[in-house]
PDB file of N, CA and C in Angstrom:
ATOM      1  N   UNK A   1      11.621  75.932  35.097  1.00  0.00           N
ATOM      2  CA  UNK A   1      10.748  74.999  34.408  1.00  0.00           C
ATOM      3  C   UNK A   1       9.674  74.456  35.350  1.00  0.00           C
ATOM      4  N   UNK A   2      10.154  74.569  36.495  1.00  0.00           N
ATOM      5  CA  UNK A   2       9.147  73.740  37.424  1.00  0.00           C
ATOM      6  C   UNK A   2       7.597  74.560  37.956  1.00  0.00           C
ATOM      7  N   UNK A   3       8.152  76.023  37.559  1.00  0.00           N
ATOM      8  CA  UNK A   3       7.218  76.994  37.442  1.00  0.00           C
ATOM      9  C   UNK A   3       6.230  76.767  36.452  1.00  0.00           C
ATOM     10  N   UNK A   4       6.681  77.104  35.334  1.00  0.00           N
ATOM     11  CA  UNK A   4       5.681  76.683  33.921  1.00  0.00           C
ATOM     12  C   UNK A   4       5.419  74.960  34.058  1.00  0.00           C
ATOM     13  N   UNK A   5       5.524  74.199  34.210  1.00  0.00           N
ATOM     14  CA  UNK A   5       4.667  72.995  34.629  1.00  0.00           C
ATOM     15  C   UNK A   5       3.906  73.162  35.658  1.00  0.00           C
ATOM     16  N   UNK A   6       3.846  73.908  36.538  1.00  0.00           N
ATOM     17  CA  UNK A   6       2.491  74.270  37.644  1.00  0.00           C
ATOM     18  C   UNK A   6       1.706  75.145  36.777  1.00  0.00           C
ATOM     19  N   UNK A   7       2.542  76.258  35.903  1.00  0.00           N
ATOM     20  CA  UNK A   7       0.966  76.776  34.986  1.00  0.00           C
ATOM     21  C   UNK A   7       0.174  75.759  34.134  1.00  0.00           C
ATOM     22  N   UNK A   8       1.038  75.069  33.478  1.00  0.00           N
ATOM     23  CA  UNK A   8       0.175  73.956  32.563  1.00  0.00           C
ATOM     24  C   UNK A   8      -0.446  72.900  33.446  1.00  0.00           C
ATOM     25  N   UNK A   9      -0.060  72.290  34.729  1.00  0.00           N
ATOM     26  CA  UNK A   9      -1.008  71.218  35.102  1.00  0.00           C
ATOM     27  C   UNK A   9      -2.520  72.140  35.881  1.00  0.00           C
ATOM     28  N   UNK A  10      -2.183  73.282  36.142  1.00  0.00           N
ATOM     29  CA  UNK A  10      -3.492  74.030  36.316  1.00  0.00           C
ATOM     30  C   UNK A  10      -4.453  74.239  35.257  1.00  0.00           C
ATOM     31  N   UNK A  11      -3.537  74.506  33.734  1.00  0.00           N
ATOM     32  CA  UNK A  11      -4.829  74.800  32.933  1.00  0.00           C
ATOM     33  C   UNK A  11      -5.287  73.505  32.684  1.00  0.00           C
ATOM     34  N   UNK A  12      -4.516  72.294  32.355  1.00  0.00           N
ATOM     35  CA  UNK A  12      -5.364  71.211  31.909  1.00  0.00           C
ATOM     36  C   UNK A  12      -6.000  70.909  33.297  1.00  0.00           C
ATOM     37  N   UNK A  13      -5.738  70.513  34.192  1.00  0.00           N
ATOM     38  CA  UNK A  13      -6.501  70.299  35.009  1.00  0.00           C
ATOM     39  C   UNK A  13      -7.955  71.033  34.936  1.00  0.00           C
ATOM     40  N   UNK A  14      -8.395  72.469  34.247  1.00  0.00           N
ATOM     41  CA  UNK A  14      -9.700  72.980  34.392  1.00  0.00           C
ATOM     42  C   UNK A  14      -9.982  72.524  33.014  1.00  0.00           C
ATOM     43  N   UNK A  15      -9.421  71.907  32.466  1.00  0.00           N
ATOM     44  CA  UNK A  15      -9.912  71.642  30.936  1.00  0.00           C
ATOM     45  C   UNK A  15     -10.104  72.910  29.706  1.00  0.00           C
ATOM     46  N   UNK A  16      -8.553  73.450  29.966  1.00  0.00           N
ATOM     47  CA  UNK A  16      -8.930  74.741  29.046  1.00  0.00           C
ATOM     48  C   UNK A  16      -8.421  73.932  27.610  1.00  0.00           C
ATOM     49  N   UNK A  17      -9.304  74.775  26.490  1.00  0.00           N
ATOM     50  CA  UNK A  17      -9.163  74.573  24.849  1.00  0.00           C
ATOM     51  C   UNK A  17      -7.742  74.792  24.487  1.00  0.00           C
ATOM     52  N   UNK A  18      -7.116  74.270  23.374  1.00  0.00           N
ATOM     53  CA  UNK A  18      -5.924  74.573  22.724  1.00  0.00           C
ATOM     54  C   UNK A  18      -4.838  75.116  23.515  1.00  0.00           C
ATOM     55  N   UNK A  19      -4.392  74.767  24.517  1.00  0.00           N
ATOM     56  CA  UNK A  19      -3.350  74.473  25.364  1.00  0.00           C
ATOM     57  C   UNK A  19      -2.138  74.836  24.377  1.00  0.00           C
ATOM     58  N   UNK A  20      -1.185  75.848  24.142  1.00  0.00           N
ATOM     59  CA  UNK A  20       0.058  76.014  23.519  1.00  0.00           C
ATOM     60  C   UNK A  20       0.764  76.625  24.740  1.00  0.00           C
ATOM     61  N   UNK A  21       2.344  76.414  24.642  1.00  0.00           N
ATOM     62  CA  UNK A  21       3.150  77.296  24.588  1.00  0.00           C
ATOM     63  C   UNK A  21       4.665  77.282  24.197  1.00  0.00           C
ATOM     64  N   UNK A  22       4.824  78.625  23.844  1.00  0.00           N
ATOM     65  CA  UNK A  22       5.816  79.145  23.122  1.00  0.00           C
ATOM     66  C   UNK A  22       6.910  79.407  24.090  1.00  0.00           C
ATOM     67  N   UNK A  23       7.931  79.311  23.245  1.00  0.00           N
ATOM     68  CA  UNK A  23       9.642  79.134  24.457  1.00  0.00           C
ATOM     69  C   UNK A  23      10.132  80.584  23.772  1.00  0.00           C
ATOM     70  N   UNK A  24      10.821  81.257  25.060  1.00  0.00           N
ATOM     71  CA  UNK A  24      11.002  82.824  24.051  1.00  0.00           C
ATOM     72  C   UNK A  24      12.087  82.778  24.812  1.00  0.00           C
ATOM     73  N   UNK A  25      12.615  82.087  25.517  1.00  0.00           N
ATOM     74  CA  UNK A  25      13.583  82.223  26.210  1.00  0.00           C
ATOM     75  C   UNK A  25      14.922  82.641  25.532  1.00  0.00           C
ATOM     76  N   UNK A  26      15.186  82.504  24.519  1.00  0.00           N
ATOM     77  CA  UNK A  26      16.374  83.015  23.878  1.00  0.00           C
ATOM     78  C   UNK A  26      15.953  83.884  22.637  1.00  0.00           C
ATOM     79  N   UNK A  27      14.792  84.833  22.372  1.00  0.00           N
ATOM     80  CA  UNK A  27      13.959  85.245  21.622  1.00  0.00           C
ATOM     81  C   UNK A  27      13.513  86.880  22.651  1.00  0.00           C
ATOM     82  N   UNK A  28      13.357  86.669  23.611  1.00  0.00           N
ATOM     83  CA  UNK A  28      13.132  87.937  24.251  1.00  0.00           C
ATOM     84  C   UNK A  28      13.699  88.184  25.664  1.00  0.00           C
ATOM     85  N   UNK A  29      14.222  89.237  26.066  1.00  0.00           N
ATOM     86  CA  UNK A  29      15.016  89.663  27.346  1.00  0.00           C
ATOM     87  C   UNK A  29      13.608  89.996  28.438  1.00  0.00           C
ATOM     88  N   UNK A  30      12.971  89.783  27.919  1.00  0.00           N
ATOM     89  CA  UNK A  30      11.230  90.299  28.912  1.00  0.00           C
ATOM     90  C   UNK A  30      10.647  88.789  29.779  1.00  0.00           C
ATOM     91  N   UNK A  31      10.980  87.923  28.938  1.00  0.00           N
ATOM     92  CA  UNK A  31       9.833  86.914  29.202  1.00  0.00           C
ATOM     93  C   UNK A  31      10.654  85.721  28.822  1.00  0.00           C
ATOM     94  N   UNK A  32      10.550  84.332  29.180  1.00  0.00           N
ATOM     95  CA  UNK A  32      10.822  82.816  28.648  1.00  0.00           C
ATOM     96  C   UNK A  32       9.553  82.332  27.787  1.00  0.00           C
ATOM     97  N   UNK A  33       8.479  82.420  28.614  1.00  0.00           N
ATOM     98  CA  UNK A  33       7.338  81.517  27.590  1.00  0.00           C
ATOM     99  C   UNK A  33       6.657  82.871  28.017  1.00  0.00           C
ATOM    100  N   UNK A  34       5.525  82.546  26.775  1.00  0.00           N
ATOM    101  CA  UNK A  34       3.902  82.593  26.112  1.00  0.00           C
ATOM    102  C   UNK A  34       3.264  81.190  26.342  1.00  0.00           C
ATOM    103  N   UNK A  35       2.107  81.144  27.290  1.00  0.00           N
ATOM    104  CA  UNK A  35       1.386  80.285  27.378  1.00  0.00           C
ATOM    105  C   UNK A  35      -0.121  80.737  26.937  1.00  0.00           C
ATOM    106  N   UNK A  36      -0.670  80.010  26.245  1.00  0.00           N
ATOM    107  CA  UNK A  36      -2.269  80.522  25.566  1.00  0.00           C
ATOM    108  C   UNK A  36      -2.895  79.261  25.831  1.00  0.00           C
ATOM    109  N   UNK A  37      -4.086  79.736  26.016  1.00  0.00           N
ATOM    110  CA  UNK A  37      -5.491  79.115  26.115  1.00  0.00           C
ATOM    111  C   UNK A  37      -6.233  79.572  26.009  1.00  0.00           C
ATOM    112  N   UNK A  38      -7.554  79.266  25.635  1.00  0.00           N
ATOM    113  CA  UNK A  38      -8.692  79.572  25.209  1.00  0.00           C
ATOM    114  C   UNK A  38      -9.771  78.578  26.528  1.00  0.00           C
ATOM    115  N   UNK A  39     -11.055  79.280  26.828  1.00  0.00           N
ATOM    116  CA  UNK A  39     -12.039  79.036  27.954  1.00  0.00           C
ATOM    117  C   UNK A  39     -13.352  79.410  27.405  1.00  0.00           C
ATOM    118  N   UNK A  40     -13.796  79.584  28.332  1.00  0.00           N
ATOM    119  CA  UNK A  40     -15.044  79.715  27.918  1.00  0.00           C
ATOM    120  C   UNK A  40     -15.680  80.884  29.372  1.00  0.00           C
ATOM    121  N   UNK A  41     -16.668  81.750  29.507  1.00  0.00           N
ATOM    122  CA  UNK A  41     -16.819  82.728  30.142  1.00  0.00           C
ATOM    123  C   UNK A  41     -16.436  82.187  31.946  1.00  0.00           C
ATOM    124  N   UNK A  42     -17.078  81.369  31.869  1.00  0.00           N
ATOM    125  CA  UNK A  42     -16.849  80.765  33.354  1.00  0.00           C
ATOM    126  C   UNK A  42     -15.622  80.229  33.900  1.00  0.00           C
ATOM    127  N   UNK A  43     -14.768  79.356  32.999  1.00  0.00           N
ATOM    128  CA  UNK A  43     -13.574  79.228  33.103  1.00  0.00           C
ATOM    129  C   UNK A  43     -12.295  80.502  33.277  1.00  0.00           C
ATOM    130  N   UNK A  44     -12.383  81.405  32.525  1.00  0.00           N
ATOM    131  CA  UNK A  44     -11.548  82.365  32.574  1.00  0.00           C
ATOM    132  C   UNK A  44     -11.032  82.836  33.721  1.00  0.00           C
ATOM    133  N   UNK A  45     -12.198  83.176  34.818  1.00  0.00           N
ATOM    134  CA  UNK A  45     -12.138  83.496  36.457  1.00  0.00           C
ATOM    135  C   UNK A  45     -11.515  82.827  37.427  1.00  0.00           C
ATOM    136  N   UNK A  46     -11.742  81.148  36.960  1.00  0.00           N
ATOM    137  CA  UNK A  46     -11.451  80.317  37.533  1.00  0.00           C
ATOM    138  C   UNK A  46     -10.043  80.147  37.214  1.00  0.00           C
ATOM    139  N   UNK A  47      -9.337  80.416  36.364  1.00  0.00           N
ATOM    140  CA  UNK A  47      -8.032  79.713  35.677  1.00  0.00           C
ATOM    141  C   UNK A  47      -7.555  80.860  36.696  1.00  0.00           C
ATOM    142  N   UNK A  48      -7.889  82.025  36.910  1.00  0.00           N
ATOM    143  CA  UNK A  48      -6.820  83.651  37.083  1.00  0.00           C
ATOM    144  C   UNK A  48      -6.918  82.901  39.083  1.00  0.00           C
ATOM    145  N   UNK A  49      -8.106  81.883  39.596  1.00  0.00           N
ATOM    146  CA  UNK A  49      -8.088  81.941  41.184  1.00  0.00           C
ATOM    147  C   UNK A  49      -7.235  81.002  41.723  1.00  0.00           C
ATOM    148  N   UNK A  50      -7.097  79.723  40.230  1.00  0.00           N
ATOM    149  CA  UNK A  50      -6.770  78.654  40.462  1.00  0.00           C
ATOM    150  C   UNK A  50      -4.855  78.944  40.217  1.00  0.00           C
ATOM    151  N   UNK A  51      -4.583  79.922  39.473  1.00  0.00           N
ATOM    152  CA  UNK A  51      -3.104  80.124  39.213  1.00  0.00           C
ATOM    153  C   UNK A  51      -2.446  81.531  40.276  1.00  0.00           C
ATOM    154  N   UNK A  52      -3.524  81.632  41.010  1.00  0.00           N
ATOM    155  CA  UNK A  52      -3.220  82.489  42.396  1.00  0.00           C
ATOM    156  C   UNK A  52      -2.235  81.306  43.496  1.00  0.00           C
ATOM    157  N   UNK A  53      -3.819  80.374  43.613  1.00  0.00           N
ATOM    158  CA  UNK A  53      -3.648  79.428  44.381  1.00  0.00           C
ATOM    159  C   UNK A  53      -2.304  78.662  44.076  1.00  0.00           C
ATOM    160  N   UNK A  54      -2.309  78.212  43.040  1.00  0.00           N
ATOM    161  CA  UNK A  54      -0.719  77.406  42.499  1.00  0.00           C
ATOM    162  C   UNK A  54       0.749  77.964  42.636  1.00  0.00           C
ATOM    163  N   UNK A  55       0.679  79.732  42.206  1.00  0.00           N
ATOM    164  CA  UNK A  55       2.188  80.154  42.352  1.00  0.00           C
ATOM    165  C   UNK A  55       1.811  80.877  43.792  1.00  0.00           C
ATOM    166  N   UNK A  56       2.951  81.329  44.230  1.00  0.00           N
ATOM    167  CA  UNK A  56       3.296  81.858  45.229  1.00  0.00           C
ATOM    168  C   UNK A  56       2.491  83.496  44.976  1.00  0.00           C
ATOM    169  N   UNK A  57       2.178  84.575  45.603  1.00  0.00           N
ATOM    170  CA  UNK A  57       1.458  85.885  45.318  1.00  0.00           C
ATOM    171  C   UNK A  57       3.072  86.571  44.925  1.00  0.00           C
ATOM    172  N   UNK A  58       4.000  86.433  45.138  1.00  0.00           N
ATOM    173  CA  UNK A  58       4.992  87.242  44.688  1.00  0.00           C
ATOM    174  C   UNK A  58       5.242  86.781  43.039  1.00  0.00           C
ATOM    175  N   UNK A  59       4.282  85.311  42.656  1.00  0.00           N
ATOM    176  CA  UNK A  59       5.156  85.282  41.551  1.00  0.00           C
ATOM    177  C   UNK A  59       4.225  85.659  40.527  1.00  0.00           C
ATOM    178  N   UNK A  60       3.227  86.002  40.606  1.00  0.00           N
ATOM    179  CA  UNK A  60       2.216  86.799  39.956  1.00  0.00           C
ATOM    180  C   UNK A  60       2.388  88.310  39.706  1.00  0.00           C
ATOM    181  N   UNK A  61       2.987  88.908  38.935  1.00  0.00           N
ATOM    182  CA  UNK A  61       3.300  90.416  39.259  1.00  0.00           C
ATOM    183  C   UNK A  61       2.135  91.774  38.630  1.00  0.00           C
ATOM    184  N   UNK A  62       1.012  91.125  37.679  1.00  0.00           N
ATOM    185  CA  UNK A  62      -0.400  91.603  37.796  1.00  0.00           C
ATOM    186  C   UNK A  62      -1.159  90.675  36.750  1.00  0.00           C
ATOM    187  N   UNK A  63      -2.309  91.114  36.698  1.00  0.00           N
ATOM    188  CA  UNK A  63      -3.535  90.734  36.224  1.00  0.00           C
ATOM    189  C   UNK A  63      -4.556  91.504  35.195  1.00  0.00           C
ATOM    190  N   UNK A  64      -4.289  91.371  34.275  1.00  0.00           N
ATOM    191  CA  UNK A  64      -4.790  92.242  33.398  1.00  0.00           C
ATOM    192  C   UNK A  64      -6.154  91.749  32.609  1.00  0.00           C
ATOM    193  N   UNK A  65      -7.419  92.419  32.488  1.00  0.00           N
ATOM    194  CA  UNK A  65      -8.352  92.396  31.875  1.00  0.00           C
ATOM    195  C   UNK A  65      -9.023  91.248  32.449  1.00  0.00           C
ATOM    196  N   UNK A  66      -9.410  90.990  33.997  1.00  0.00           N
ATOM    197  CA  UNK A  66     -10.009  89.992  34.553  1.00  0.00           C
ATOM    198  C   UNK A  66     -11.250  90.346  34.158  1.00  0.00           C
ATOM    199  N   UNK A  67     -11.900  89.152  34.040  1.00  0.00           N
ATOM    200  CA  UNK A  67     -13.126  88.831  33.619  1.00  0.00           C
ATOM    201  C   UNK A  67     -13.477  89.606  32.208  1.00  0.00           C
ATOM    202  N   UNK A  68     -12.467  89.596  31.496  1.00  0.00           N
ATOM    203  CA  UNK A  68     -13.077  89.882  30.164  1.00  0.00           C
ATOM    204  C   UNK A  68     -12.849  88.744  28.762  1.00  0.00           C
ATOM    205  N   UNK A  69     -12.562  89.147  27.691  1.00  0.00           N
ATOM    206  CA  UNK A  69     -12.943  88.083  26.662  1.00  0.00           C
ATOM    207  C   UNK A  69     -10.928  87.756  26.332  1.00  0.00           C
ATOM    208  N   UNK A  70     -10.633  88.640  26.729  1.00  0.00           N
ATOM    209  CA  UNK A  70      -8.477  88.688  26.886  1.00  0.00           C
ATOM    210  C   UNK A  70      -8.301  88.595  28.028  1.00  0.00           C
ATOM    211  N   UNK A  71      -7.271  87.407  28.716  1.00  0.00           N
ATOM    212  CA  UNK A  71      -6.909  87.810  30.002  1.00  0.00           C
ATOM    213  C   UNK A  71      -5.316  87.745  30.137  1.00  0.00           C
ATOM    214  N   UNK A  72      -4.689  88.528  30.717  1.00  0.00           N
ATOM    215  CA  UNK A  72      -3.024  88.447  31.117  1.00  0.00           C
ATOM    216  C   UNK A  72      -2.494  88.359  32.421  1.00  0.00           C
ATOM    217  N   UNK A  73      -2.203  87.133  32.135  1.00  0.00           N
ATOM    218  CA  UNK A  73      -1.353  87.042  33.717  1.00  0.00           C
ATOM    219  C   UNK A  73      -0.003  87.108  33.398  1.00  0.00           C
ATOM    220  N   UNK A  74       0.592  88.063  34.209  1.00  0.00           N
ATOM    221  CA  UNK A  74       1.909  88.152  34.074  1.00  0.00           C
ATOM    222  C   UNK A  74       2.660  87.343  35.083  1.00  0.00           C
ATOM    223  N   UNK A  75       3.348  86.598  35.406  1.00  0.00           N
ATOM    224  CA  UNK A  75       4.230  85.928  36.165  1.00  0.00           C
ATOM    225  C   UNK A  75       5.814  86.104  36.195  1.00  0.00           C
ATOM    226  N   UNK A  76       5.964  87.463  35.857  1.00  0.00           N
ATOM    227  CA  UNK A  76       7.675  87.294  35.635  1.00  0.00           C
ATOM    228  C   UNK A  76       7.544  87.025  33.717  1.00  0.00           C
ATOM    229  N   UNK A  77       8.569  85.610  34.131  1.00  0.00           N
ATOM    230  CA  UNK A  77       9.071  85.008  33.175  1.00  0.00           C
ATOM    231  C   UNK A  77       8.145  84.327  32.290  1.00  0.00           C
ATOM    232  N   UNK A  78       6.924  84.305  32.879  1.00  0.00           N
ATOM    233  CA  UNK A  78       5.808  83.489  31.842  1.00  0.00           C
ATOM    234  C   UNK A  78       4.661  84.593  32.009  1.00  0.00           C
ATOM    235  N   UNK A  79       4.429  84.676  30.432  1.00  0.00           N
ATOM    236  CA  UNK A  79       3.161  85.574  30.413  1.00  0.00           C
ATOM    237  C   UNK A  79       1.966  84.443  29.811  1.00  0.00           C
ATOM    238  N   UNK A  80       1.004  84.480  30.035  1.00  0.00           N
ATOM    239  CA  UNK A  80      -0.386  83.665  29.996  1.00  0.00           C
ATOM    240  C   UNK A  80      -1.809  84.439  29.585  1.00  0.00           C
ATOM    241  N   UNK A  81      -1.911  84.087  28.357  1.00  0.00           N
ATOM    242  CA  UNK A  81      -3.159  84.690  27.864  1.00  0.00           C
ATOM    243  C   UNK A  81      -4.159  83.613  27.556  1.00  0.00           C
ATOM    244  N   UNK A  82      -5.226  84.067  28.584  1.00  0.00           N
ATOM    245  CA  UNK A  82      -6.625  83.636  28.104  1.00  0.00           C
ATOM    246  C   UNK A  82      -7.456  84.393  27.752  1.00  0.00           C
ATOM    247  N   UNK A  83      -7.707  83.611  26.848  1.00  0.00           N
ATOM    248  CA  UNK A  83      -8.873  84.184  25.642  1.00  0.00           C
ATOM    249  C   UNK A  83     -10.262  83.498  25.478  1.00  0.00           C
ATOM    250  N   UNK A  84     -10.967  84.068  25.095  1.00  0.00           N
ATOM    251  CA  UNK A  84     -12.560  83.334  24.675  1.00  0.00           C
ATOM    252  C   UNK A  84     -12.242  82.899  23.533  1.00  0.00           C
ATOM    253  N   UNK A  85     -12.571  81.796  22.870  1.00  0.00           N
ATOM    254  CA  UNK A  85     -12.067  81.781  21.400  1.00  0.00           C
ATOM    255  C   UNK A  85     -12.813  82.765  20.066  1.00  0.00           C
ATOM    256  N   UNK A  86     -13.895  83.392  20.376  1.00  0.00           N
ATOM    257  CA  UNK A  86     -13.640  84.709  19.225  1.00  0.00           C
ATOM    258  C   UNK A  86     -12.146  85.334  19.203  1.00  0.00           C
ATOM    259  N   UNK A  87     -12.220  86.099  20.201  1.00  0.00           N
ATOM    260  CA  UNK A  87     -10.755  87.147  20.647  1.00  0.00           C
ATOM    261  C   UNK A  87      -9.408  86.121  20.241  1.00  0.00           C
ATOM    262  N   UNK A  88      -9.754  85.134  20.451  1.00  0.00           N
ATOM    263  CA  UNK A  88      -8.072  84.031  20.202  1.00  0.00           C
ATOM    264  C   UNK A  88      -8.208  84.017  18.526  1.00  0.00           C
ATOM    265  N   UNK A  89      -9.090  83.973  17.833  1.00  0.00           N
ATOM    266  CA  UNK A  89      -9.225  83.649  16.337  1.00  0.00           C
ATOM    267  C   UNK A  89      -8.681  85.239  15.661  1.00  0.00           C
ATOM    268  N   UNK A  90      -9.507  86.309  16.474  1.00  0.00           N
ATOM    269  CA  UNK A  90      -9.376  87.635  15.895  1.00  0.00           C
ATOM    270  C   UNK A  90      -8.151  88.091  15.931  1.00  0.00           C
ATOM    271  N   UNK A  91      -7.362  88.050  17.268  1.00  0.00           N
ATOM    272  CA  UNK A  91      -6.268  88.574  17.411  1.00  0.00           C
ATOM    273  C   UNK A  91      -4.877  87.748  17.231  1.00  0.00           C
ATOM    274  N   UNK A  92      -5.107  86.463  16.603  1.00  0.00           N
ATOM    275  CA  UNK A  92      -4.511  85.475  15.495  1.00  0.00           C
ATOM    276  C   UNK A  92      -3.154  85.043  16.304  1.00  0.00           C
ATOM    277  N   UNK A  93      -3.266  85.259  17.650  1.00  0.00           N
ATOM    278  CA  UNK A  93      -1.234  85.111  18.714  1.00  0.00           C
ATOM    279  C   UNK A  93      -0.677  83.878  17.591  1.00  0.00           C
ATOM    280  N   UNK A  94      -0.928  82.488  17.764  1.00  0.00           N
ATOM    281  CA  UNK A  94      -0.943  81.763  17.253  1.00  0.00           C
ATOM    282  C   UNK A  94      -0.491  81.363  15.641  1.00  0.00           C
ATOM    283  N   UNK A  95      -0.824  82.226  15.228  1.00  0.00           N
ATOM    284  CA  UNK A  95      -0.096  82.418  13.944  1.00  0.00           C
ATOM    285  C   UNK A  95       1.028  83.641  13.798  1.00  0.00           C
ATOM    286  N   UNK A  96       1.365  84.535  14.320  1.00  0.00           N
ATOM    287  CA  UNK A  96       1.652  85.559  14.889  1.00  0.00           C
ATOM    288  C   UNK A  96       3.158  84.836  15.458  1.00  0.00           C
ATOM    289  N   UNK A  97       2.981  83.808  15.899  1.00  0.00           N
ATOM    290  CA  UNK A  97       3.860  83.008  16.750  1.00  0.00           C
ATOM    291  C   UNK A  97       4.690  81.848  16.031  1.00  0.00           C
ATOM    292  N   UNK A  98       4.627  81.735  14.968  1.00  0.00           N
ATOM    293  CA  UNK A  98       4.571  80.209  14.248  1.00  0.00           C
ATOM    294  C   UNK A  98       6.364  80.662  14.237  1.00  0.00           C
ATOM    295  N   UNK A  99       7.398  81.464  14.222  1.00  0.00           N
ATOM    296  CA  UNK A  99       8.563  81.106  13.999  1.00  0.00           C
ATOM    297  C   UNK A  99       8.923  80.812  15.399  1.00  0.00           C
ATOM    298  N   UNK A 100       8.339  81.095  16.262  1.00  0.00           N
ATOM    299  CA  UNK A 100       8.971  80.836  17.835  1.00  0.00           C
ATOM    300  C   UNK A 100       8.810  79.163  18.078  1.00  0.00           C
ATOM    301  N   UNK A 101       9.767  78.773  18.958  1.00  0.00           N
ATOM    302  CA  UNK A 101       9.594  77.213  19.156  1.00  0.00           C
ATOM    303  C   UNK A 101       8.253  76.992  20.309  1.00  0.00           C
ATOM    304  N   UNK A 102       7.511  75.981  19.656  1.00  0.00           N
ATOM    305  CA  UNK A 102       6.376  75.419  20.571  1.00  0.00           C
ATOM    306  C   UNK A 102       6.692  74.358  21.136  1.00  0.00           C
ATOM    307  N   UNK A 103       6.368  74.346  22.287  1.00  0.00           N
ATOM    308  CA  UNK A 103       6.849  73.314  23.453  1.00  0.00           C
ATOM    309  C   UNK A 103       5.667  72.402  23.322  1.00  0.00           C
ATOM    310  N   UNK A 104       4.671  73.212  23.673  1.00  0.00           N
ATOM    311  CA  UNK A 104       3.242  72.287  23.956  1.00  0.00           C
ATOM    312  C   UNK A 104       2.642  72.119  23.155  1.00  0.00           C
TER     313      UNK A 104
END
């Protein structure tokens, strides 16, 4: 837990949009949480340097679609998608998600 509270005081700290996440911890053998946010072009870069800086480099295990309008950080046990909010509206996670328990 003390992990996923260093991802969330990083995103609010940059002021990312619609801040959720989802507890999968007893829902999937892959992952505990889904954390989503939505940014804006400039933010996106910043969230992927600023959550370098926060976890340890081992606990980051890759980085998917940097600098584009989807981003995935994988961390293990917490996966983290930022999105531009077109791509967050289009590809609907969020509703997609509504039987899983929301924490945030």
């Amino acid at each position: 837990m003390e992990k996923l509270n260093k991802v969330i005081q990083v995103l609010e700290d940059l002021k990312v949009r619609d801040l959720a996440v989802y507890d999968f911890e007893n829902a999937s053998p892959f992952y505990n949480y889904f954390v989503i946010c939505t940014t804006n072009e400039r933010q996106g870069g910043a969230v992927v340097s600023h959550l370098k800086k926060a976890l340890e480099d081992k606990e980051i295990r890759n980085v998917e679609g940097r600098n584009a309008s989807w981003t995935l950080v994988d961390a293990h046990e917490i996966i983290i998608h930022i999105f531009r909010e077109e791509d967050r509206k289009y590809y609907g996670f969020d509703q997609r998600l509504m039987g899983i328990k929301r924490i945030k």
